[in-house]
Protein backbone atom coordinates (compact mmCIF):
# COMPACT_ATOMS: atom_id res chain seq x y z
CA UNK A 1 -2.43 17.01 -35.25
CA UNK A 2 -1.24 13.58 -34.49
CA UNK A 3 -0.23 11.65 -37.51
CA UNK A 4 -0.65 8.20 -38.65
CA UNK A 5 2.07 6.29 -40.73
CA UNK A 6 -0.32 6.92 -43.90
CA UNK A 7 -0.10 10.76 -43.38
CA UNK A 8 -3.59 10.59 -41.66
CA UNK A 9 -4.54 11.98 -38.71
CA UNK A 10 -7.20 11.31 -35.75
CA UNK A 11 -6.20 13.44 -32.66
CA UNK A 12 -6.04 16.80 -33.01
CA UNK A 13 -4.25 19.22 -31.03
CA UNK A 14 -4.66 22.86 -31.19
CA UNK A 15 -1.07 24.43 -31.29
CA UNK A 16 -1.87 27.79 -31.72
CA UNK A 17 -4.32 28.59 -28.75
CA UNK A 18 -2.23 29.41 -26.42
CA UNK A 19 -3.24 26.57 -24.16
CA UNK A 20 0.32 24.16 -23.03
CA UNK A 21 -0.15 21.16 -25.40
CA UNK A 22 0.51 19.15 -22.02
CA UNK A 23 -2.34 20.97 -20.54
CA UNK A 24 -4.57 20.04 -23.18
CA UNK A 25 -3.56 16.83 -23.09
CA UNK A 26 -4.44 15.63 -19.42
CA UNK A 27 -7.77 17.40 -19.80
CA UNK A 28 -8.39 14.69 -23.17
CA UNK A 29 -7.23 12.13 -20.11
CA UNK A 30 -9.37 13.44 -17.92
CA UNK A 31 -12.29 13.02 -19.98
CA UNK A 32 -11.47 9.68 -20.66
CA UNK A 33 -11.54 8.87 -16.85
CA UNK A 34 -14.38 10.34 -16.46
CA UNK A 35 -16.57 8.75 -19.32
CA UNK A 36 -14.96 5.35 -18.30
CA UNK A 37 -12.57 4.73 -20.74
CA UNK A 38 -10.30 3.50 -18.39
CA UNK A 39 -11.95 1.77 -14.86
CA UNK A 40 -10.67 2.09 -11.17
CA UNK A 41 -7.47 0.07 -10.97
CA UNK A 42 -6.55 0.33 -14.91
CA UNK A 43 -3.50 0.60 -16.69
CA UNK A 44 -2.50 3.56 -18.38
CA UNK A 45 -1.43 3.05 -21.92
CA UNK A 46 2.39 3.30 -22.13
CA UNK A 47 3.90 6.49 -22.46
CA UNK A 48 5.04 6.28 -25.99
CA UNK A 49 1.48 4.72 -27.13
CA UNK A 50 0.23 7.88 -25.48
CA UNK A 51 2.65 9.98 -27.75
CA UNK A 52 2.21 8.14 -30.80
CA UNK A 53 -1.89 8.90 -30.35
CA UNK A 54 -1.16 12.42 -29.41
CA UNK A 55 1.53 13.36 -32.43
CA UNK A 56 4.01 14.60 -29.27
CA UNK A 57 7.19 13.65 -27.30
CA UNK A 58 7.76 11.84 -24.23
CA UNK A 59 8.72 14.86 -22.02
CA UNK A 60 4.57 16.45 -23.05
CA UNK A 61 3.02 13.14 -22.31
CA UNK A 62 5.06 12.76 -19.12
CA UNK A 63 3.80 16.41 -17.66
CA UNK A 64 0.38 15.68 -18.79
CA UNK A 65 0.54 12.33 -16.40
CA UNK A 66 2.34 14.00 -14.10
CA UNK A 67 -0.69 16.82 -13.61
CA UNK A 68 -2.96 14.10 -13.22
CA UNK A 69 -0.98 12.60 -10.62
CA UNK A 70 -1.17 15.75 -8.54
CA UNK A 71 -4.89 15.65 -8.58
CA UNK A 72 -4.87 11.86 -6.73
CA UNK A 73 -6.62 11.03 -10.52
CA UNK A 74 -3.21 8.53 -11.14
CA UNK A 75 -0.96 6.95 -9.38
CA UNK A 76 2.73 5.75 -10.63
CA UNK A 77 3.92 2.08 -9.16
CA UNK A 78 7.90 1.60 -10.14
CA UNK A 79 8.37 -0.95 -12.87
CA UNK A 80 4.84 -1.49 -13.62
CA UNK A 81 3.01 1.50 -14.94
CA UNK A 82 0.65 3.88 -14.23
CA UNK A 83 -2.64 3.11 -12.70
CA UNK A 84 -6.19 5.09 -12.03
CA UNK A 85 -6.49 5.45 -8.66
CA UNK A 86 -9.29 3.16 -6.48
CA UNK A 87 -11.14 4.61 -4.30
CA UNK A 88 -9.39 4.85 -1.31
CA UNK A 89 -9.90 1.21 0.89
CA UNK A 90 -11.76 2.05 3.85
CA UNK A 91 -9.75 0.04 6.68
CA UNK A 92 -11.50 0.09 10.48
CA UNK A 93 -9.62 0.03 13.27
CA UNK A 94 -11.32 -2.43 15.94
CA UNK A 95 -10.75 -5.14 18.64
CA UNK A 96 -10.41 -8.00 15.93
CA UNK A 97 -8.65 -5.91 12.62
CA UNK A 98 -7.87 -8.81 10.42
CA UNK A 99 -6.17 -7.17 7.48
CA UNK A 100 -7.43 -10.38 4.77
CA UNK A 101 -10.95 -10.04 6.04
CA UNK A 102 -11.15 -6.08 5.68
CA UNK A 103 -9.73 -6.40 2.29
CA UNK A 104 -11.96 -9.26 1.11
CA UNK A 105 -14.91 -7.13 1.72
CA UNK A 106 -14.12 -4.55 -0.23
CA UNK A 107 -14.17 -6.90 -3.47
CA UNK A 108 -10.40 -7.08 -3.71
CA UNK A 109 -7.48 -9.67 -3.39
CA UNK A 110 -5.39 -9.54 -0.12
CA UNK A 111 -1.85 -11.26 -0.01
CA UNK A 112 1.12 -10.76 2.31
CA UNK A 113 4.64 -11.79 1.96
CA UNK A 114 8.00 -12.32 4.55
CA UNK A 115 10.56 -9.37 3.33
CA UNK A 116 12.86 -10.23 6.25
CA UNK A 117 12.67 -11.94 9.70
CA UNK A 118 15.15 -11.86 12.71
CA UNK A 119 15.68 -13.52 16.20
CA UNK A 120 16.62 -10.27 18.66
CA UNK A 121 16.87 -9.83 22.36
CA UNK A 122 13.88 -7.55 23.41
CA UNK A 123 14.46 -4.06 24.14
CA UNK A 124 13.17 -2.16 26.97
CA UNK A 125 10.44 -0.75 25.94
CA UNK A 126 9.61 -4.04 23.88
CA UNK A 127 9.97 -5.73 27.91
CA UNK A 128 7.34 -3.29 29.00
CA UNK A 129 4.77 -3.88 26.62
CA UNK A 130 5.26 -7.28 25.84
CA UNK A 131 5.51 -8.12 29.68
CA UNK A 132 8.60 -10.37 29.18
CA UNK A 133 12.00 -10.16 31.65
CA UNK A 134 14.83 -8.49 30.20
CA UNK A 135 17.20 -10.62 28.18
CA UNK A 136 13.48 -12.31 26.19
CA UNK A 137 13.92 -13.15 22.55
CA UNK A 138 11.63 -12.21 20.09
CA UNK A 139 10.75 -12.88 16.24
CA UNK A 140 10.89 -9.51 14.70
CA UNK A 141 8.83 -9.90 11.26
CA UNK A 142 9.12 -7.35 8.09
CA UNK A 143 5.76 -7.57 5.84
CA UNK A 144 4.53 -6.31 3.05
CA UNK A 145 0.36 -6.69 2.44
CA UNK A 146 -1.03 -6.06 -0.99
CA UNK A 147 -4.39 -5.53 -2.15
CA UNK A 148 -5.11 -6.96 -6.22
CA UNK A 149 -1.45 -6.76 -6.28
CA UNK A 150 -0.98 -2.81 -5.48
CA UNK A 151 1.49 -2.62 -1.88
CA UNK A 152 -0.88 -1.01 0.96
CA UNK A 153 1.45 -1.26 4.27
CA UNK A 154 4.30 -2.29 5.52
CA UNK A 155 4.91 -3.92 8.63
CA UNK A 156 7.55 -4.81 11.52
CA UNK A 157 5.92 -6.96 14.23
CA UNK A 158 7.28 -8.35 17.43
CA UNK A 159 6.27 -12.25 18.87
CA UNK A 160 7.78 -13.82 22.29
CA UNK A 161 9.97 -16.71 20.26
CA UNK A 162 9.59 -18.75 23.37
CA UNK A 163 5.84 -19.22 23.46
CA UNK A 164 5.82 -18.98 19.15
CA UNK A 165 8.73 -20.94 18.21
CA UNK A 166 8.19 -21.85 14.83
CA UNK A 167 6.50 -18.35 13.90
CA UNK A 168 8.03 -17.33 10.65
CA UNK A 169 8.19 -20.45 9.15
CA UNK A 170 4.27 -20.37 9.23
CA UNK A 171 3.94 -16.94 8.46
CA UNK A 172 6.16 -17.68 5.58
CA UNK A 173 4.21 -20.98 4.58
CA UNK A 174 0.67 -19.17 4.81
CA UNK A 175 1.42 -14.78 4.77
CA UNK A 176 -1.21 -14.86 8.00
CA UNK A 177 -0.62 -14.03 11.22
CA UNK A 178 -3.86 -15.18 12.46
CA UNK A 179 -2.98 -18.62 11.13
CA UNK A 180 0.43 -18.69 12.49
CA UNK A 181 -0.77 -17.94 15.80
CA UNK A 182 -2.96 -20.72 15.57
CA UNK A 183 -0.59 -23.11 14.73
CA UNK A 184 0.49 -22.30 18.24
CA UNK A 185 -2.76 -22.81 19.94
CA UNK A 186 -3.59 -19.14 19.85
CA UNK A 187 -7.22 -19.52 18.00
CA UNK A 188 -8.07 -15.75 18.61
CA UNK A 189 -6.72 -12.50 19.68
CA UNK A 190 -7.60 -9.03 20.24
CA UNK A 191 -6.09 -5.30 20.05
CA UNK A 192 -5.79 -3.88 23.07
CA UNK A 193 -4.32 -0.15 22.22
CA UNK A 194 -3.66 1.73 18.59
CA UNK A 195 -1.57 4.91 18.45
CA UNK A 196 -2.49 6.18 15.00
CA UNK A 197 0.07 8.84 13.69
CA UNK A 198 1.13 10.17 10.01
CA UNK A 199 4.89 11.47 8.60
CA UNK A 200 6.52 11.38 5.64
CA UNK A 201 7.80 7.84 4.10
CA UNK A 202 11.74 6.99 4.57
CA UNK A 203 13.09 5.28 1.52
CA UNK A 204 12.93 1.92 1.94
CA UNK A 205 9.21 2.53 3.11
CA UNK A 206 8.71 4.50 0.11
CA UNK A 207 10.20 1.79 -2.51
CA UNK A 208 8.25 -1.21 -1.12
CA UNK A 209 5.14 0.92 -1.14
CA UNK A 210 5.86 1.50 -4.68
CA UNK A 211 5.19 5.67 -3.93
CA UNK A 212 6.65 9.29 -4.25
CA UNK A 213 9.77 9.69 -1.57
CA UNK A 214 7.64 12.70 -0.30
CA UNK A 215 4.52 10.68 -0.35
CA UNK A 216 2.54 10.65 3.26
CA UNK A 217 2.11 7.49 5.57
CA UNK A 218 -0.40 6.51 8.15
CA UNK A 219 1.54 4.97 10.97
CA UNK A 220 -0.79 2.53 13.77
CA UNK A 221 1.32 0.94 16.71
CA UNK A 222 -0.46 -1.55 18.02
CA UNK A 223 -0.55 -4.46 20.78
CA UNK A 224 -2.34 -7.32 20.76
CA UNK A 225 -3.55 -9.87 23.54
CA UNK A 226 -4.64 -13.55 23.88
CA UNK A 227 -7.54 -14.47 25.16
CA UNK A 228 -6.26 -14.45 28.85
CA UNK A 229 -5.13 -10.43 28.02
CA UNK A 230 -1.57 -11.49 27.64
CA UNK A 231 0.54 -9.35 25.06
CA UNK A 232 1.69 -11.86 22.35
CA UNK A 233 2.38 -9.05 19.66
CA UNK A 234 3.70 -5.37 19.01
CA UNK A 235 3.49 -4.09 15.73
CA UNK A 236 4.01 -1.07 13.83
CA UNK A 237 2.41 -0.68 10.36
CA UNK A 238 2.69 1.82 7.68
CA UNK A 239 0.23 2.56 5.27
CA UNK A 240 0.08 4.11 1.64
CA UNK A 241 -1.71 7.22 2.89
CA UNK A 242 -3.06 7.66 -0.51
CA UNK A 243 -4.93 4.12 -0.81
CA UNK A 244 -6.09 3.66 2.64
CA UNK A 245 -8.39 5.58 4.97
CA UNK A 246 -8.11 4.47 8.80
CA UNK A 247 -11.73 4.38 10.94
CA UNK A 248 -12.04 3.79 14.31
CA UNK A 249 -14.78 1.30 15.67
CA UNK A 250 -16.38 2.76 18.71
């Protein structure tokens, strides 16, 4: 039994059942996720509130969490706690995949921030695909895009410098592609090819995402086209397998 600084107790715990107390704990958790204690999206109470209410020690609470984890029920995010997992966010794949738009329509807050950018002499496969001469510069953006806060992807995207000179700085000012394209006279755009693919996250990928090291990713490689059918940008986007599910418009 868990007690109270008064000697009193209000969680009880059966020690002598034979059942782990760390088993018996994340099925008490369990109940309160499913009776709505604790919404989509919430914050888990802190580990040592958890042990205080449940008269054990860190190391019980922390297998209890960690068992809920492996059922998808929780998710951990490094240096902020440990969340009930959303519903996954349902993310179509189409001619015009705006990643603000798809988000907003889910009821949920997109944002995007620079991590990096760099000026870099195209590679050849870059030439090909971009349709530039050998020796072309490009902007080479790394992104991160959030929904209410949580990381869903990662990006690194190629532009042609010389037709989007001051790229990054509005990309930086406004965290939108689409409106950074605009700014250079590029009002819309299309996707002309997705390869869709899944491994396992590298580090870095893993950190920024704010998952497990082993944790999956969905990978999309994409090019996009002006309105003429001209390739303005290559990109190649990671997502949080666990908080996104890809669907391809037909």
């Amino acid at each position: 039994m868990m007690l109270s600084d008064d000697g009193t107790g209000d969680i009880s715990m059966e020690r002598s059942t034979g059942v782990a107390l760390w088993r018996q704990i994340a099925e008490r958790l369990k109940t309160d996720l499913r009776t709505g204690v604790w919404g989509q999206g919430a914050k888990l109470p802190a580990e040592s509130e958890l042990a205080q209410r449940f008269g054990v020690n860190h190391h019980t609470i922390r297998r209890a969490v960690s068992e809920l984890a492996n059922e998808g029920l929780v998710s951990s995010l490094q240096g902020r706690g440990t969340f009930v997992e959303s519903t996954p966010i349902s993310y179509p794949i189409g001619s015009r995949t705006r990643f603000p738009k798809i988000i907003s329509r889910q009821a949920r807050e997109p944002g995007g921030r620079l991590i990096a950018s760099f000026r870099e002499t195209t590679a050849p496969w870059l030439t090909d695909k971009l349709h530039l001469p050998a020796g072309a510069v490009l902007h080479r953006l790394e992104t991160l895009h959030v929904a209410d806060g949580i990381p869903v992807s990662v990006s690194t995207a190629w532009f042609p410098a010389a037709r989007f000179p001051d790229l990054v700085l509005h990309y930086a000012e406004t965290g939108s592609v689409t409106k950074a394209l605009a700014a250079h006279g590029v009002t819309d755009y299309s996707r002309a090819h997705t390869d869709i693919s899944a491994r396992i996250a590298e580090p870095e990928e893993a950190r920024l995402l704010q998952i497990a090291p082993n944790a999956p990713v969905l990978v999309t490689a994409v090019i996009n086209v002006d309105a003429n059918g001209t390739p303005i940008q290559v990109a190649r986007t990671r997502f949080a397998a666990e908080r996104i599910q890809l669907s391809v418009k037909s």
